[in-house]
C-alpha atoms as a PDB file:
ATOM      1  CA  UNK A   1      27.468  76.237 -81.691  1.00  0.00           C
ATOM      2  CA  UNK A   2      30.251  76.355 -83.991  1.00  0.00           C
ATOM      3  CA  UNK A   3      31.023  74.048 -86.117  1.00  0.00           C
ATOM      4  CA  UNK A   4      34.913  74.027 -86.132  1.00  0.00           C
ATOM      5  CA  UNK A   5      36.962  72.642 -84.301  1.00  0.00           C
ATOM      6  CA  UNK A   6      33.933  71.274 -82.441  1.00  0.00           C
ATOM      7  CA  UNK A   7      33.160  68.218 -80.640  1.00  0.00           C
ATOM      8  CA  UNK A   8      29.825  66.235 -80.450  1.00  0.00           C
ATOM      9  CA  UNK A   9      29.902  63.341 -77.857  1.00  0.00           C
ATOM     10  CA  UNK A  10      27.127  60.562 -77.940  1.00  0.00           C
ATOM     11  CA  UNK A  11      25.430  58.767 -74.831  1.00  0.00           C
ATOM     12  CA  UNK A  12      23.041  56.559 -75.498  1.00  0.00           C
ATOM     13  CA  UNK A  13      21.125  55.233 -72.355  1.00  0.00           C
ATOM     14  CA  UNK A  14      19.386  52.220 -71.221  1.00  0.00           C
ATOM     15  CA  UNK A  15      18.914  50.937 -67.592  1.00  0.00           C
ATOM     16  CA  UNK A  16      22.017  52.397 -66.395  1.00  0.00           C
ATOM     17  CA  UNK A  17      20.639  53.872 -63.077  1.00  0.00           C
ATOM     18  CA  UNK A  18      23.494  53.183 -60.641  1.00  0.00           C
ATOM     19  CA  UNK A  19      26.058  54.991 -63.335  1.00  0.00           C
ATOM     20  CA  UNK A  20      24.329  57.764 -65.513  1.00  0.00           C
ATOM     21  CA  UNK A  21      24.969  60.272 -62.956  1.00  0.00           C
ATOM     22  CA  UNK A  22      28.883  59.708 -62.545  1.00  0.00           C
ATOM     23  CA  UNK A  23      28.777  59.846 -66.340  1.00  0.00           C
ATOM     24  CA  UNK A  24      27.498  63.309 -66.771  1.00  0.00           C
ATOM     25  CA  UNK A  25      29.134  64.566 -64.126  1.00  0.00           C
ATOM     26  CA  UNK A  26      32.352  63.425 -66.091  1.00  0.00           C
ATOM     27  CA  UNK A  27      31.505  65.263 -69.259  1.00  0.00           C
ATOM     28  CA  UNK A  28      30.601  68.420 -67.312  1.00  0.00           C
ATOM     29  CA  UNK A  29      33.740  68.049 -64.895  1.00  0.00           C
ATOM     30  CA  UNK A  30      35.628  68.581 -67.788  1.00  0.00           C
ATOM     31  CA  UNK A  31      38.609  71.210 -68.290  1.00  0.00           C
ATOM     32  CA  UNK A  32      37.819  73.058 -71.482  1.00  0.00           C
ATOM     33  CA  UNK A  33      34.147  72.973 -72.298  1.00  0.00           C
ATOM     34  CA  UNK A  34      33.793  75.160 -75.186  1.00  0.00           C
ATOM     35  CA  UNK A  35      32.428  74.226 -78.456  1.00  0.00           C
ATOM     36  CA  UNK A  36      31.025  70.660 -76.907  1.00  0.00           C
ATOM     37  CA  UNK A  37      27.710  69.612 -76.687  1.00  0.00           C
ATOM     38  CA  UNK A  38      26.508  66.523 -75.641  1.00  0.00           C
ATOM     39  CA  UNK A  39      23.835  63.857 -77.287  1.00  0.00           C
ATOM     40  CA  UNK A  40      21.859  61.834 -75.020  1.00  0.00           C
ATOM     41  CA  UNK A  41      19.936  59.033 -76.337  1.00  0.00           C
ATOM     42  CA  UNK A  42      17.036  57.627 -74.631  1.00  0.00           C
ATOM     43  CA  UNK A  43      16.730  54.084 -75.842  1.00  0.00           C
ATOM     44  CA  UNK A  44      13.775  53.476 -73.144  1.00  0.00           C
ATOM     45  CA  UNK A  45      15.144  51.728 -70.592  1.00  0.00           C
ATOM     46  CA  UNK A  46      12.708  50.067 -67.836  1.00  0.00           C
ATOM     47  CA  UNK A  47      14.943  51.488 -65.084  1.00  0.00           C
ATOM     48  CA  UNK A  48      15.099  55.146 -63.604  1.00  0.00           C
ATOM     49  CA  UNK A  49      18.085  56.219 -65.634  1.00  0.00           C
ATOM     50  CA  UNK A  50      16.476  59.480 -67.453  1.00  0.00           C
ATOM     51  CA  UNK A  51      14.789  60.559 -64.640  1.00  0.00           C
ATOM     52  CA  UNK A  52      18.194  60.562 -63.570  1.00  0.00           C
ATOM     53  CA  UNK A  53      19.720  62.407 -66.903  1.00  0.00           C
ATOM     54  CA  UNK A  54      16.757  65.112 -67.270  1.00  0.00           C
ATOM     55  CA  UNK A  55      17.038  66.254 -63.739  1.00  0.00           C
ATOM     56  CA  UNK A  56      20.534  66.707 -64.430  1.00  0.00           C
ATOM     57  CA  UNK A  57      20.115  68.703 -67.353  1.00  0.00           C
ATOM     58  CA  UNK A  58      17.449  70.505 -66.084  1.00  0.00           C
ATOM     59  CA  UNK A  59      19.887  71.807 -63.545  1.00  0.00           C
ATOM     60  CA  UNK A  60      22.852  72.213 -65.381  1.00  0.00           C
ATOM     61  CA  UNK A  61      24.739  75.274 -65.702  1.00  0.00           C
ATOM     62  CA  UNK A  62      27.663  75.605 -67.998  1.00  0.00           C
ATOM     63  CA  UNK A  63      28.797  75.910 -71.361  1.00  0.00           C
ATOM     64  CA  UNK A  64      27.931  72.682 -72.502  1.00  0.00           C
ATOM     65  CA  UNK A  65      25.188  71.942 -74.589  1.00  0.00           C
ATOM     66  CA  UNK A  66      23.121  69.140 -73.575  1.00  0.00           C
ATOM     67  CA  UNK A  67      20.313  67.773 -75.439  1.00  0.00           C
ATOM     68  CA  UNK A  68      18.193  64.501 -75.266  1.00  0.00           C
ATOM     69  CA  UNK A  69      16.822  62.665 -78.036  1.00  0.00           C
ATOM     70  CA  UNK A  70      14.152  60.213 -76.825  1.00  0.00           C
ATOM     71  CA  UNK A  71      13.165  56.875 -78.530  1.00  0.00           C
ATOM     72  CA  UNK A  72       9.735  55.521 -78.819  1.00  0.00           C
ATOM     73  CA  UNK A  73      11.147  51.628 -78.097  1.00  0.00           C
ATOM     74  CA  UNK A  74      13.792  49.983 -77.466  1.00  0.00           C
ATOM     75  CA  UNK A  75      16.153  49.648 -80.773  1.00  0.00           C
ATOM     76  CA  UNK A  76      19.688  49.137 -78.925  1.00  0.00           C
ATOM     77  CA  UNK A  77      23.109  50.497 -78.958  1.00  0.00           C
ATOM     78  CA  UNK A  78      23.775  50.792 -82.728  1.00  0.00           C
ATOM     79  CA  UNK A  79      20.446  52.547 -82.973  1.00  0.00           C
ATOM     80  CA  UNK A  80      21.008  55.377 -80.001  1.00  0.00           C
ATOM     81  CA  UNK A  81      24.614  55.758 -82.149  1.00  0.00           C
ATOM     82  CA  UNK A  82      22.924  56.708 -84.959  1.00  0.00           C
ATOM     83  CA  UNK A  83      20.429  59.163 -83.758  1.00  0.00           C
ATOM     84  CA  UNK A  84      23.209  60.680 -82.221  1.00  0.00           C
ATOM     85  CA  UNK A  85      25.153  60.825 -85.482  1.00  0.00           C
ATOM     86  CA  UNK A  86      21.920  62.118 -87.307  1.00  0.00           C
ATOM     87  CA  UNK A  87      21.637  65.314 -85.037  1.00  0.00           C
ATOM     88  CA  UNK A  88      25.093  65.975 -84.076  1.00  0.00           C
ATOM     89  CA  UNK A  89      26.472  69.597 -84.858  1.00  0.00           C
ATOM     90  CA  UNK A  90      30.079  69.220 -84.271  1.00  0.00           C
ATOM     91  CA  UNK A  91      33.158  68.510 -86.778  1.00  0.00           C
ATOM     92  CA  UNK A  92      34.249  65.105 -84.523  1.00  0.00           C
ATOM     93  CA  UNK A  93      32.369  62.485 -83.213  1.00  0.00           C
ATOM     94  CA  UNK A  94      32.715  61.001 -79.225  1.00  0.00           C
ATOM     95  CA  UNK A  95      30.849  57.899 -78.002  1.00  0.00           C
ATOM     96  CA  UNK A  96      30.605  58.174 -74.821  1.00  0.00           C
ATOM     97  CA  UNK A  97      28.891  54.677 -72.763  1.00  0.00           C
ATOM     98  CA  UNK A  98      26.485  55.632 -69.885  1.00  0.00           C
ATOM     99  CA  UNK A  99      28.381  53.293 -67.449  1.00  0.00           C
ATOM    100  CA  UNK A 100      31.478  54.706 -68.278  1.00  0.00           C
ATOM    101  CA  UNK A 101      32.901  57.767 -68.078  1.00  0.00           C
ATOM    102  CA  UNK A 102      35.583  60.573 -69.503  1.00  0.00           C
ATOM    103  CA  UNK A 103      38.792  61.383 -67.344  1.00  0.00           C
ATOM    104  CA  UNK A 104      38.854  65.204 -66.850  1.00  0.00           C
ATOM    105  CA  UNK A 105      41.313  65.746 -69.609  1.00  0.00           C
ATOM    106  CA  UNK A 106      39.868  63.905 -71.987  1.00  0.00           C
ATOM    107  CA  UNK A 107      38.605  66.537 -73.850  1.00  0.00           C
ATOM    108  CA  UNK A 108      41.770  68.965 -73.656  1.00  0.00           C
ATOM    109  CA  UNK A 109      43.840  66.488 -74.877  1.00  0.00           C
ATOM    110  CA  UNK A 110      41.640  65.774 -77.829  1.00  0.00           C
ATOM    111  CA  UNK A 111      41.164  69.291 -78.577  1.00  0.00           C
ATOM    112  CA  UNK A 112      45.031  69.614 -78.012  1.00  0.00           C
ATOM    113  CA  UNK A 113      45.867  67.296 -80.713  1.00  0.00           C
ATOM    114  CA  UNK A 114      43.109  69.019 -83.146  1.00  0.00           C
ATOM    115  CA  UNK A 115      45.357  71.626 -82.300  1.00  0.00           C
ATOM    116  CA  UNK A 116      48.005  70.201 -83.930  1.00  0.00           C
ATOM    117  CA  UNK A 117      46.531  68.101 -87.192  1.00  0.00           C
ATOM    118  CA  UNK A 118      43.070  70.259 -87.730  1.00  0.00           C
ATOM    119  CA  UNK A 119      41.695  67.823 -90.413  1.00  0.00           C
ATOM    120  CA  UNK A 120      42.858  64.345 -88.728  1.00  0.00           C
ATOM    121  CA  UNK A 121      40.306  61.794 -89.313  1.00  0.00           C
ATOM    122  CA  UNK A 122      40.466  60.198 -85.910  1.00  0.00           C
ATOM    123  CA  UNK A 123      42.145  60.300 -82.711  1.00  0.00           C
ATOM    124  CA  UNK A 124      42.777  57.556 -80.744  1.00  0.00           C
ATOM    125  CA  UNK A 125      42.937  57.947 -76.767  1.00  0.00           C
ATOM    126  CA  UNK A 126      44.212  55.595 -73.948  1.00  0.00           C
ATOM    127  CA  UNK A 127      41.813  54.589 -71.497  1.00  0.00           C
ATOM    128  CA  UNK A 128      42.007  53.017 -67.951  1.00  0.00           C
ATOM    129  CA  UNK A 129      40.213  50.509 -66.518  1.00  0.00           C
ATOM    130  CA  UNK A 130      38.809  48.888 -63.042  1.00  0.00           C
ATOM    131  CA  UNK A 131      39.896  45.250 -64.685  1.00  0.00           C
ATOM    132  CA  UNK A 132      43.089  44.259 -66.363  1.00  0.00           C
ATOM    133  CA  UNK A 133      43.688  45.990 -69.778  1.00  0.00           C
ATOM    134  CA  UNK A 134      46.509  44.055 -72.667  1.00  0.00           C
ATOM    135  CA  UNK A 135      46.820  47.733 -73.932  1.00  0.00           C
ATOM    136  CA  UNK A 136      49.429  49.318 -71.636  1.00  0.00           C
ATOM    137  CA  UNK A 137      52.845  49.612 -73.127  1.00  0.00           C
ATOM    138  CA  UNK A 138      51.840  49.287 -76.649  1.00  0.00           C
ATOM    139  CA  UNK A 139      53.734  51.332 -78.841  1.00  0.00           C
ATOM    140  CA  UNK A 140      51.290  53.251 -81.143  1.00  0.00           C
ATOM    141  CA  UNK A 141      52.208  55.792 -83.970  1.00  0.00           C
ATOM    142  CA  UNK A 142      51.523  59.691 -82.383  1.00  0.00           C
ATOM    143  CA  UNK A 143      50.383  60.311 -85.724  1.00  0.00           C
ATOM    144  CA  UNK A 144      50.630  58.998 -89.474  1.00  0.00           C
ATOM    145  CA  UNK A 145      48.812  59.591 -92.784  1.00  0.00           C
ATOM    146  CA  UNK A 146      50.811  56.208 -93.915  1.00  0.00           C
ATOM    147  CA  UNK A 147      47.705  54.164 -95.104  1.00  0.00           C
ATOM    148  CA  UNK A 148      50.062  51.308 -95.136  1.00  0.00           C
ATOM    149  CA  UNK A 149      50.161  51.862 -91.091  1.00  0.00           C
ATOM    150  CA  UNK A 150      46.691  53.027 -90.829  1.00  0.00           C
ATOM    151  CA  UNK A 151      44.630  49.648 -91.857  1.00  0.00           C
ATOM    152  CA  UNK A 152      46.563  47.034 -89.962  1.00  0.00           C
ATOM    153  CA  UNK A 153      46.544  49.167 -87.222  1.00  0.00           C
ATOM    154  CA  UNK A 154      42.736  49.262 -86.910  1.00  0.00           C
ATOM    155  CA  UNK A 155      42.138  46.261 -87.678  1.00  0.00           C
ATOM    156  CA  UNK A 156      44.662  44.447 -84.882  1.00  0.00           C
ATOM    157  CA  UNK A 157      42.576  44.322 -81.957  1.00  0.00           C
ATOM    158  CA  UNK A 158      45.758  43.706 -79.918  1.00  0.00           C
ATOM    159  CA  UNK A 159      47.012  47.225 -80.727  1.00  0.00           C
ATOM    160  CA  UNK A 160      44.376  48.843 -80.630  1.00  0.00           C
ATOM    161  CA  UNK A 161      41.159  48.832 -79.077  1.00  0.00           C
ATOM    162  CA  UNK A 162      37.817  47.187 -80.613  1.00  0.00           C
ATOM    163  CA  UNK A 163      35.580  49.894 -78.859  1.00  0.00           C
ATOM    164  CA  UNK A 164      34.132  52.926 -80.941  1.00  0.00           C
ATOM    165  CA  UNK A 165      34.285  55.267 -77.637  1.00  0.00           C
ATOM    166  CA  UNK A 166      37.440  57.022 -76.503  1.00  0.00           C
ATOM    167  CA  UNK A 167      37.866  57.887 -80.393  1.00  0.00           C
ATOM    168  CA  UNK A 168      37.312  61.170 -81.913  1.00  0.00           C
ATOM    169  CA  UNK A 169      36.408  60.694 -85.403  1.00  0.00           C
ATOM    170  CA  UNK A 170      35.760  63.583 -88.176  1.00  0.00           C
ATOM    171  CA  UNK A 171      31.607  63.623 -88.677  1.00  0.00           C
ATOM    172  CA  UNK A 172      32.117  64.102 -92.183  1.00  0.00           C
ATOM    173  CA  UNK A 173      34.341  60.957 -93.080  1.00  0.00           C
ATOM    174  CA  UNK A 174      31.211  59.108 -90.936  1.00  0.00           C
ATOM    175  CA  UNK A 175      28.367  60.826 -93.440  1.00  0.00           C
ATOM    176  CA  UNK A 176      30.095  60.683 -96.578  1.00  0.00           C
ATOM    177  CA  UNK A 177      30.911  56.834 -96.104  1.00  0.00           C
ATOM    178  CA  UNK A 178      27.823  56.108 -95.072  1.00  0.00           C
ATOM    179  CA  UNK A 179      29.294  54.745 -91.720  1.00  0.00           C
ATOM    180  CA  UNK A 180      26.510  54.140 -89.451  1.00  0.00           C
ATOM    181  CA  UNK A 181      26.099  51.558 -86.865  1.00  0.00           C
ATOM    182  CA  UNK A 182      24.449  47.982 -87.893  1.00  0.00           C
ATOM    183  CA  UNK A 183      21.789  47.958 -86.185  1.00  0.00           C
ATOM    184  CA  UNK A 184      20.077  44.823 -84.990  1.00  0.00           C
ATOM    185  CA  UNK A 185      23.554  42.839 -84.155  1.00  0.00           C
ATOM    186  CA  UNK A 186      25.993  42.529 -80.887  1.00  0.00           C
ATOM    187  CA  UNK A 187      29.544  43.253 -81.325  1.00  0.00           C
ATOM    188  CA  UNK A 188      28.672  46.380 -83.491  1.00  0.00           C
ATOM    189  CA  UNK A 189      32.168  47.876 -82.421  1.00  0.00           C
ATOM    190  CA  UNK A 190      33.970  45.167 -84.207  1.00  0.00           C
ATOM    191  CA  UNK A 191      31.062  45.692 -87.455  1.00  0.00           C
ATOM    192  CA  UNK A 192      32.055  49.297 -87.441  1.00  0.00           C
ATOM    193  CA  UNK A 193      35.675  49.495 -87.242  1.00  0.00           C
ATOM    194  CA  UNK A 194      35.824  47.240 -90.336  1.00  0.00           C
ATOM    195  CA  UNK A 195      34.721  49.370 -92.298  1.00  0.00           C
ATOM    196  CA  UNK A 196      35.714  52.883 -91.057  1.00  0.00           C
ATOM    197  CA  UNK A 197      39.382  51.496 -91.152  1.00  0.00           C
ATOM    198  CA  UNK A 198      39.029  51.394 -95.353  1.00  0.00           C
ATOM    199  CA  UNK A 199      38.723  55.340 -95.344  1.00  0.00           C
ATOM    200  CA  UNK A 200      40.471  56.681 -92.337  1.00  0.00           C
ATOM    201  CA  UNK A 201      43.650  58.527 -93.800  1.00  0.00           C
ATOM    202  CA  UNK A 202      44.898  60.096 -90.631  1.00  0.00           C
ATOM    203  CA  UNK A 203      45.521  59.068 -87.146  1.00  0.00           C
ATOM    204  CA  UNK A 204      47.006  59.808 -83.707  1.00  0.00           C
ATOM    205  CA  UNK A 205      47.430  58.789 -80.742  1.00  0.00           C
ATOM    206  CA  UNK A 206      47.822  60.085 -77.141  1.00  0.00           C
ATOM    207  CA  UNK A 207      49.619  58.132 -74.336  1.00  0.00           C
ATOM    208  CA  UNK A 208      47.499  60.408 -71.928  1.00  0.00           C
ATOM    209  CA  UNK A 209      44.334  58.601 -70.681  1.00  0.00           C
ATOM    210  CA  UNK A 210      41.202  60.177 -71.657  1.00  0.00           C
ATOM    211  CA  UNK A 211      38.657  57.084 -71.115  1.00  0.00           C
ATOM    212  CA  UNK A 212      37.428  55.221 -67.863  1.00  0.00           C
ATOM    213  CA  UNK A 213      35.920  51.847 -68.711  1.00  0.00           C
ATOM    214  CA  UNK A 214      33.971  50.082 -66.219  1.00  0.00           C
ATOM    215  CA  UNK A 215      33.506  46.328 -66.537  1.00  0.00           C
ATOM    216  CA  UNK A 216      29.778  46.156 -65.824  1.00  0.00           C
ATOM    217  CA  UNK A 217      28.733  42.933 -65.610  1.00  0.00           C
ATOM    218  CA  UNK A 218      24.923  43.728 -66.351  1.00  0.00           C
ATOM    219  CA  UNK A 219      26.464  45.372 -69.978  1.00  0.00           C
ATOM    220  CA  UNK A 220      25.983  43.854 -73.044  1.00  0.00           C
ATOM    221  CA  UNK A 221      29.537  42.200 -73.605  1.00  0.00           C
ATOM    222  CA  UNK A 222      28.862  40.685 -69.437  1.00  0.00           C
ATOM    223  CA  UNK A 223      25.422  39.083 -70.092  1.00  0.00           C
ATOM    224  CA  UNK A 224      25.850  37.366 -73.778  1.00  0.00           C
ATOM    225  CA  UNK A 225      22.908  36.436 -75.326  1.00  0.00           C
ATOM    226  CA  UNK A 226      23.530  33.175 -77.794  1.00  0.00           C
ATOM    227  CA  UNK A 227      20.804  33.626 -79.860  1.00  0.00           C
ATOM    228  CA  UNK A 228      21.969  37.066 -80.657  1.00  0.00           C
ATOM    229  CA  UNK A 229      25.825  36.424 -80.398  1.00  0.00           C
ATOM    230  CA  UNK A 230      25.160  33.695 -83.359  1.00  0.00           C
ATOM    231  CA  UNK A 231      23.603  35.634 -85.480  1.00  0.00           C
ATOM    232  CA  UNK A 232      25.784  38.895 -85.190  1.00  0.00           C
ATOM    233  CA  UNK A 233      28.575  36.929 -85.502  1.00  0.00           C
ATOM    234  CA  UNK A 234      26.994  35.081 -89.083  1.00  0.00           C
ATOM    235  CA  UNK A 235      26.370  38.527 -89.943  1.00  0.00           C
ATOM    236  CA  UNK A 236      29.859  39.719 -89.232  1.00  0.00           C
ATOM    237  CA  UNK A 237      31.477  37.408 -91.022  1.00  0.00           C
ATOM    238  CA  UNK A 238      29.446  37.711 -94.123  1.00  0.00           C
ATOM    239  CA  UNK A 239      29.493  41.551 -94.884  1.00  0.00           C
ATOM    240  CA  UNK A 240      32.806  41.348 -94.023  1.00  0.00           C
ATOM    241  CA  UNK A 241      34.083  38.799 -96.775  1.00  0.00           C
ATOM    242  CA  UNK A 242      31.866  39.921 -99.076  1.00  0.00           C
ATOM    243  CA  UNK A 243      33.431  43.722 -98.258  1.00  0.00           C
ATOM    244  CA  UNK A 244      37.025  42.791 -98.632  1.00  0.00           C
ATOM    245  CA  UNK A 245      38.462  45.553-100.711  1.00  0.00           C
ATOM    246  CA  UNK A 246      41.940  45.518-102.701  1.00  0.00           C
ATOM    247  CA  UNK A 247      44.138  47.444-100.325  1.00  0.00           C
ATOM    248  CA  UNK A 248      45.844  45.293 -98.143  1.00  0.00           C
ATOM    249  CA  UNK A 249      43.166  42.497 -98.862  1.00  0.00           C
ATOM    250  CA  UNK A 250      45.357  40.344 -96.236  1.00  0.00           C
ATOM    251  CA  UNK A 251      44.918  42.305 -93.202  1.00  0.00           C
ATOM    252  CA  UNK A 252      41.095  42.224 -93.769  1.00  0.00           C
ATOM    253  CA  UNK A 253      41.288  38.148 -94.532  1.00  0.00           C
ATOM    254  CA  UNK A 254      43.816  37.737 -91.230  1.00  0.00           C
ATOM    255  CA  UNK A 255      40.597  39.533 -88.881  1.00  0.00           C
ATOM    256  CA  UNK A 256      37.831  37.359 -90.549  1.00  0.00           C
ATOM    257  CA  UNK A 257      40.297  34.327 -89.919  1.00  0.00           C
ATOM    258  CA  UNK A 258      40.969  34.544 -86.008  1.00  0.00           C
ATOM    259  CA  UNK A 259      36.771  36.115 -86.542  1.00  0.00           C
ATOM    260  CA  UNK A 260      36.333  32.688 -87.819  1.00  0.00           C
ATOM    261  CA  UNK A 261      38.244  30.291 -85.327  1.00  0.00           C
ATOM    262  CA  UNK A 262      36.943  32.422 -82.573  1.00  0.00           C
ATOM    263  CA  UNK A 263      33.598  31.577 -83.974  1.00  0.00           C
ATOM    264  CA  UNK A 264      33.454  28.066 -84.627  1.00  0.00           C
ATOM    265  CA  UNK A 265      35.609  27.320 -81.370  1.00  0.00           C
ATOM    266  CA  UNK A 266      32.816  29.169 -79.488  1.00  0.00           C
ATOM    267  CA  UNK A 267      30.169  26.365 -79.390  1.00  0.00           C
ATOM    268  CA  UNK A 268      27.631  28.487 -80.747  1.00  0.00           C
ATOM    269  CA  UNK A 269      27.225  26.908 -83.493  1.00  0.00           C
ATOM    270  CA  UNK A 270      26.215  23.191 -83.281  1.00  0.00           C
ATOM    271  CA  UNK A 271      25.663  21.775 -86.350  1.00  0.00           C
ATOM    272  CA  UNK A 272      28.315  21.504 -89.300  1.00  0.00           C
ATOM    273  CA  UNK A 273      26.225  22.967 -91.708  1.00  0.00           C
ATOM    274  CA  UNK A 274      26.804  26.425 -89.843  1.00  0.00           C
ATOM    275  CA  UNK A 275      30.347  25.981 -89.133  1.00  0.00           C
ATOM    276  CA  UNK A 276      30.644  24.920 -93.118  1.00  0.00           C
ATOM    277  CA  UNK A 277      29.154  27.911 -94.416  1.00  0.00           C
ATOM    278  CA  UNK A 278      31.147  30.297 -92.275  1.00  0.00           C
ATOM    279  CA  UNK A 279      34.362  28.558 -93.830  1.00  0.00           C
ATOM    280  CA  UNK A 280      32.802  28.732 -96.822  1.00  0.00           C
ATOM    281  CA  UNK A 281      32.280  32.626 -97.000  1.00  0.00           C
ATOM    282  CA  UNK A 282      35.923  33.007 -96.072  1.00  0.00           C
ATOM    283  CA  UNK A 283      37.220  30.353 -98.481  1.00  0.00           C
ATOM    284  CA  UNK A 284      35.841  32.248-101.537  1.00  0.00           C
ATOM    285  CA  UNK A 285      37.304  34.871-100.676  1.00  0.00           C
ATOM    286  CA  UNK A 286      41.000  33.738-100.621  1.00  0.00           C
ATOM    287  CA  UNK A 287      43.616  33.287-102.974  1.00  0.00           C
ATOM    288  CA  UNK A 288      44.341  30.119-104.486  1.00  0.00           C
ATOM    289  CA  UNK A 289      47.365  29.586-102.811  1.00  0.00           C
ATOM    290  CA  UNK A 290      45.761  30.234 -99.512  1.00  0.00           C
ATOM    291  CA  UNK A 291      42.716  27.632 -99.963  1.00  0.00           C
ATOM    292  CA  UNK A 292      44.613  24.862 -99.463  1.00  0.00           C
ATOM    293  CA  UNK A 293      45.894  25.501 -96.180  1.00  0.00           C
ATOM    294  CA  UNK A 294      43.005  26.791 -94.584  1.00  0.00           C
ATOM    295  CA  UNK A 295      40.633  23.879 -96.145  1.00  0.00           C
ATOM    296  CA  UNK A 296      43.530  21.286 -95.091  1.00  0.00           C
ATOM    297  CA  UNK A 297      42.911  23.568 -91.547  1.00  0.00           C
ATOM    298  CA  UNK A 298      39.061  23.116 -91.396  1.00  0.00           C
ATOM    299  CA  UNK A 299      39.314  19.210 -91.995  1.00  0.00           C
ATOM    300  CA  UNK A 300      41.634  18.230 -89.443  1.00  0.00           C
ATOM    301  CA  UNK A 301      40.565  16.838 -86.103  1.00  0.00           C
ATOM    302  CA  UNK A 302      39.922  20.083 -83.416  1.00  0.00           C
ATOM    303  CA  UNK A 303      43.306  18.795 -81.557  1.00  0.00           C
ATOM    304  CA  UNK A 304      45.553  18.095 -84.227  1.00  0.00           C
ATOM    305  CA  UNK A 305      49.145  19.436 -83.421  1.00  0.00           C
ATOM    306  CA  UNK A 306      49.501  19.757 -87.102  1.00  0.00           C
ATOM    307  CA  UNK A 307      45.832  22.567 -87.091  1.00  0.00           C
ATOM    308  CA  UNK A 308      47.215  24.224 -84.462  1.00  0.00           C
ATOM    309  CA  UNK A 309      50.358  25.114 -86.298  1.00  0.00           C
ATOM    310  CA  UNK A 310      48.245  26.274 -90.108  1.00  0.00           C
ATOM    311  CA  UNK A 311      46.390  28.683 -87.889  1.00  0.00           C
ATOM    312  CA  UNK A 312      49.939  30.535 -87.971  1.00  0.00           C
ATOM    313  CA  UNK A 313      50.726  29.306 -91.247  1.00  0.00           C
ATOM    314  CA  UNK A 314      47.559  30.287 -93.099  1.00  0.00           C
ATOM    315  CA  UNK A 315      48.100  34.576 -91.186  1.00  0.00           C
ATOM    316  CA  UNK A 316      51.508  35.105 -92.814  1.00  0.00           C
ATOM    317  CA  UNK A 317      50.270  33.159 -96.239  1.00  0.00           C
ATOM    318  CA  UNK A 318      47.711  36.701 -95.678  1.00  0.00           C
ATOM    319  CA  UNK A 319      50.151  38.904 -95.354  1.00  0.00           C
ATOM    320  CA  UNK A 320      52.309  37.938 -98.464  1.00  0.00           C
END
């Protein structure tokens, strides 16, 4: 397979019977098929879900290259990712979910707009959805190298989209940052676009929908686990105030904030010892003209008029 111009895409699979098939059938129902091959990840599921995905490989014929990489337990999502990184051939990167699937231009339009910038870091597509998406009509740059654009951009999930599928992103800028999934943590989408936002240079992207997303309430983000949602989010919050870099240290500090009151407003943490050291980690972090606001914030009572109104306050104190 060559390697230019060349797209990997990523599947990793677990107990996604009544799907896996429609999400195959997507990446081989696709219009241009050249230079593609296709990562599956068997993260052993208890279900009949690659029984499923070797028959259909087995009796595949096309130009797609499909190989499956089997694990010998369960490690989860951010695992599967990373095999898939670790063997991929191609120049870009394309997480694909097993209960979702790729519209049938998805890859012509990405391979369209490589067309266009050869060395872009990442491309952002649309997606659709069989539930109500907030991401319709937002106006989003077709492509800039404006770093200054770039960060904020990522890193405002009401712009852009938290998920890691439905991007194509440049393998190398993945291996030579190091940018692997956490494994061992929920919300690794969020975990991953932190950091990939401090070294993406160039973006674009397309108003054409290359994604389907299917609210599956059996997923991951539908069945939370709190044990696991408390910890990833402890975990979140710590690498990421203890990663703040100095370019555009506000726009990092404004995600960890609304991070932060999502977090301690979700009742998953129950004693104030927990709550205190979340503040805490952000706290140190801040400027000194910023600690006052968001410790005056912290020791007001949950329905003060006056809390509600530094939660405001305290984002565009960030993004002085």
């Amino acid at each position: 397979m060559e390697k230019s111009n060349s797209i990997t895409i990523i599947i990793p699979i677990y107990n996604v019977e009544p799907y896996i098939e429609a999400c195959l059938q997507s990446v081989a129902n696709q219009k241009m098929t050249e230079n593609v091959e296709c990562i599956l990840v068997d993260d052993c599921g208890t279900d009949n879900s690659m029984q499923i995905a070797q028959q259909f490989v087995d009796t595949y014929e096309g130009p797609i290259s499909f190989t499956i990489y089997h694990h010998e337990q369960n490690r989860g999502l951010s695992a599967a990712r990373n095999t898939g990184i670790r063997a991929a051939q191609g120049e870009y990167l394309l997480f694909l979910d097993s209960d979702d699937e790729l519209l049938p231009n998805a890859l012509t339009c990405f391979f369209n707009v490589l067309g266009l910038y050869p060395e872009i870091d990442m491309i952002q597509g649309a997606y659709q959805s069989d539930a109500t998406t907030r991401y319709d009509g937002v106006p989003l740059p077709a492509y800039t190298a404006d770093r200054c654009e770039i960060k904020p951009l990522m890193l405002d999930y009401d712009r852009l989209p938290i998920m890691a599928q439905n991007r194509l992103v440049r393998k190398d800028l993945v291996l030579g940052h190091n940018l692997y999934f956490r494994e061992g943590i929920v919300h690794e989408d969020c975990y991953w676009t932190y950091f990939l936002a401090k070294h993406v240079r160039s973006l674009a992207c397309t108003e054409e929908k290359t994604y389907f997303y299917r609210a599956n309430p059996n997923s991951i983000t539908g069945s939370p686990n709190r044990e696991k949602e408390t910890c990833s989010f402890r975990v979140i919050i710590e690498d990421f105030c203890a990663n703040i870099d100095g370019f555009l240290p506000g726009v990092q500090k404004r995600l960890i904030w609304y991070l932060l009151l999502q977090t301690i407003g979700s009742g998953y943490y129950k004693g104030e010892e927990e709550r205190a050291h979340l503040f805490q980690c952000l706290y140190r972090a801040c400027y000194w003209y910023e600690k006052p606001f968001i410790l005056m914030w912290y020791s007001l009572h949950k329905d003060s008029f006056l809390k509600a109104k530094l939660v405001n306050i305290v984002v565009r104190l960030f993004m002085m």
